[in-house]
Protein backbone atom coordinates (compact mmCIF):
# COMPACT_ATOMS: atom_id res chain seq x y z
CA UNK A 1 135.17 -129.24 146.31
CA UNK A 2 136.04 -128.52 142.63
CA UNK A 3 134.88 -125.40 140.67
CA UNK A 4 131.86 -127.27 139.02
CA UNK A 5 130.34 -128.69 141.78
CA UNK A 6 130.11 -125.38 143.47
CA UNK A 7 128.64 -124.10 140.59
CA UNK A 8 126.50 -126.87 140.01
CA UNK A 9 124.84 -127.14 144.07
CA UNK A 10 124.57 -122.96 143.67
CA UNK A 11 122.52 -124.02 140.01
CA UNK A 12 120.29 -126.09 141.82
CA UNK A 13 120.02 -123.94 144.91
CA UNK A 14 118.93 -120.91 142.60
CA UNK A 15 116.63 -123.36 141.10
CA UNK A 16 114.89 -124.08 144.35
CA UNK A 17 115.07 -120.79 145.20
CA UNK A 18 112.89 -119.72 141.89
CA UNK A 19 110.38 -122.48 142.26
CA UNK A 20 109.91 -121.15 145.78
CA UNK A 21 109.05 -117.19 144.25
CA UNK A 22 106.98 -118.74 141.43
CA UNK A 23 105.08 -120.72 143.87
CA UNK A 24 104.54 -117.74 146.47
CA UNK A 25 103.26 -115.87 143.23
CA UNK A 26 101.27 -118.80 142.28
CA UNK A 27 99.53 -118.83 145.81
CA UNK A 28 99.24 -114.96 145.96
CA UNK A 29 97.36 -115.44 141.87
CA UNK A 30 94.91 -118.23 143.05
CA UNK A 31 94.14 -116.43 146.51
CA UNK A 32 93.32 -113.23 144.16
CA UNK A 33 91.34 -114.98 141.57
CA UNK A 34 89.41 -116.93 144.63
CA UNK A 35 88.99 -113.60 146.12
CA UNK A 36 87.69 -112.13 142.80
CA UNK A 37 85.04 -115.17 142.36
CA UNK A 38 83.86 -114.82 145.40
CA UNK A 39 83.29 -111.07 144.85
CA UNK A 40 81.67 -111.55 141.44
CA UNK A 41 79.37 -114.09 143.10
CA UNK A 42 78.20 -111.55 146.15
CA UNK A 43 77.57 -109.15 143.27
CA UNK A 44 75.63 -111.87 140.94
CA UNK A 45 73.53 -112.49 144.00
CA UNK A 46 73.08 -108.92 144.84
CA UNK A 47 71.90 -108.37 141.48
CA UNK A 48 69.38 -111.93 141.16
CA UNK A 49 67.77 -110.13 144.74
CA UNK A 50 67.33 -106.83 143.07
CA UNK A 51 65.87 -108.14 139.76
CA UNK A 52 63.64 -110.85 142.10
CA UNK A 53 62.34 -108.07 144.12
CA UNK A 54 61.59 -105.80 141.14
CA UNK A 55 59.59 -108.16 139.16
CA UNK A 56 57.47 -108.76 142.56
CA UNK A 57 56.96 -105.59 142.73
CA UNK A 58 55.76 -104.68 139.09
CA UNK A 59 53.29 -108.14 139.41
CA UNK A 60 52.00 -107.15 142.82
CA UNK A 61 51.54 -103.23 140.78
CA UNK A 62 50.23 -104.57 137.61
CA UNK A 63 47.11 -107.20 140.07
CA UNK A 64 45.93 -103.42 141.82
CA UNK A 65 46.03 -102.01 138.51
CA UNK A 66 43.87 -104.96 136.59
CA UNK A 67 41.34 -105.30 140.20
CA UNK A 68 41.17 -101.20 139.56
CA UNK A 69 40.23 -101.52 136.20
CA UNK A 70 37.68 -104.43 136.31
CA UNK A 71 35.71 -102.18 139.24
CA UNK A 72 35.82 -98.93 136.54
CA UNK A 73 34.31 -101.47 133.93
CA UNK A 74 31.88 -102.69 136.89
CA UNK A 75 31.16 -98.92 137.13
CA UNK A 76 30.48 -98.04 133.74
CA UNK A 77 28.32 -101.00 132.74
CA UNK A 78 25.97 -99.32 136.22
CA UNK A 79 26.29 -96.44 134.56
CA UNK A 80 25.15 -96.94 131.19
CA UNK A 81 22.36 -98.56 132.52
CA UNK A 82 21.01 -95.81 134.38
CA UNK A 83 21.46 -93.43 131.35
CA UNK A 84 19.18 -95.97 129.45
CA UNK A 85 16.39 -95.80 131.84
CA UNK A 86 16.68 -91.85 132.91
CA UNK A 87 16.48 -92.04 128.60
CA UNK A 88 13.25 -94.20 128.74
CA UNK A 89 10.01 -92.86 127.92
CA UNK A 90 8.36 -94.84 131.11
CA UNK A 91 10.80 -92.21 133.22
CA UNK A 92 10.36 -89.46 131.07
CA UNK A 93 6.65 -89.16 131.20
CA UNK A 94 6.82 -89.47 134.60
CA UNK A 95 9.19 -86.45 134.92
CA UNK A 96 6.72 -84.91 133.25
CA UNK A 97 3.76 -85.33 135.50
CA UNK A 98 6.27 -84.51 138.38
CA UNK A 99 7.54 -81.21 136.96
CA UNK A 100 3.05 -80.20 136.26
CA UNK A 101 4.09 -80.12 132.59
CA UNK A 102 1.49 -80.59 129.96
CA UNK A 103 1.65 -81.88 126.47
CA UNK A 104 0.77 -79.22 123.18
CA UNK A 105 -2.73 -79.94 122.18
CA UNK A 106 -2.51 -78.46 118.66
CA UNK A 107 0.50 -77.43 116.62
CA UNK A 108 0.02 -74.85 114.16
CA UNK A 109 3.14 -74.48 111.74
CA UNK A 110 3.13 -70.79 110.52
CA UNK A 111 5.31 -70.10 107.42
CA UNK A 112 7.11 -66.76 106.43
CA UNK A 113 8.67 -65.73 103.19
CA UNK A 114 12.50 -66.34 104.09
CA UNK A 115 12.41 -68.54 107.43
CA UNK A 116 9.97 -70.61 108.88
CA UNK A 117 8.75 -70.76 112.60
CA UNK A 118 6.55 -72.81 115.19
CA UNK A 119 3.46 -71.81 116.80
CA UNK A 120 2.38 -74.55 119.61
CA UNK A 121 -1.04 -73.50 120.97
């Protein structure tokens, strides 16, 4: 064996033997980056469930709110139409009569220097 083939068979073996670490590091870089993707994926999905479940939420909030607010309209439209007959005059005369109240005959309006005043006979 001659000087340069020694050195030539310990080029190549030192070759091999550096394709061999860059392909263990290559391996241990696309097991990390899988790793990685997988992780960012859990996480993505984690997230979509969170967001899903929160906009469920505010929908199923926002329906009770708009059912709540339709039965206060409901309520108020009731209401304003008993204020308009307790205004009536039908209901009002009738208080009246209930309460033995009479009506003023004669209204005499008496005037005095500086104010005026009201006398119901």
């Amino acid at each position: 064996m001659t000087v340069t083939s020694l050195v030539h068979s310990n080029i190549i073996r030192s070759h091999h033997s550096t394709r061999r670490i860059e392909n263990r590091q290559s391996k241990k870089t696309k097991k990390f980056l899988i790793y990685v993707l997988i992780f960012a994926i859990f996480v993505c999905g984690l997230s979509y469930l969170f967001v899903a479940n929160s906009i469920v939420a505010k929908g199923y909030e926002i329906k009770k709110l708009i059912k709540q607010t339709n039965e206060l309209n409901s309520l108020n439209k009731n209401l304003q139409v008993e204020v308009s007959n307790l205004k009536s005059i039908n209901f009002l005369g009738a208080k009246t009569n209930d309460l033995e109240m009479i009506k003023a005959q004669k209204i005499d309006y008496v005037s005095l220097p500086g104010s005026s005043a009201l006398l119901v006979q």
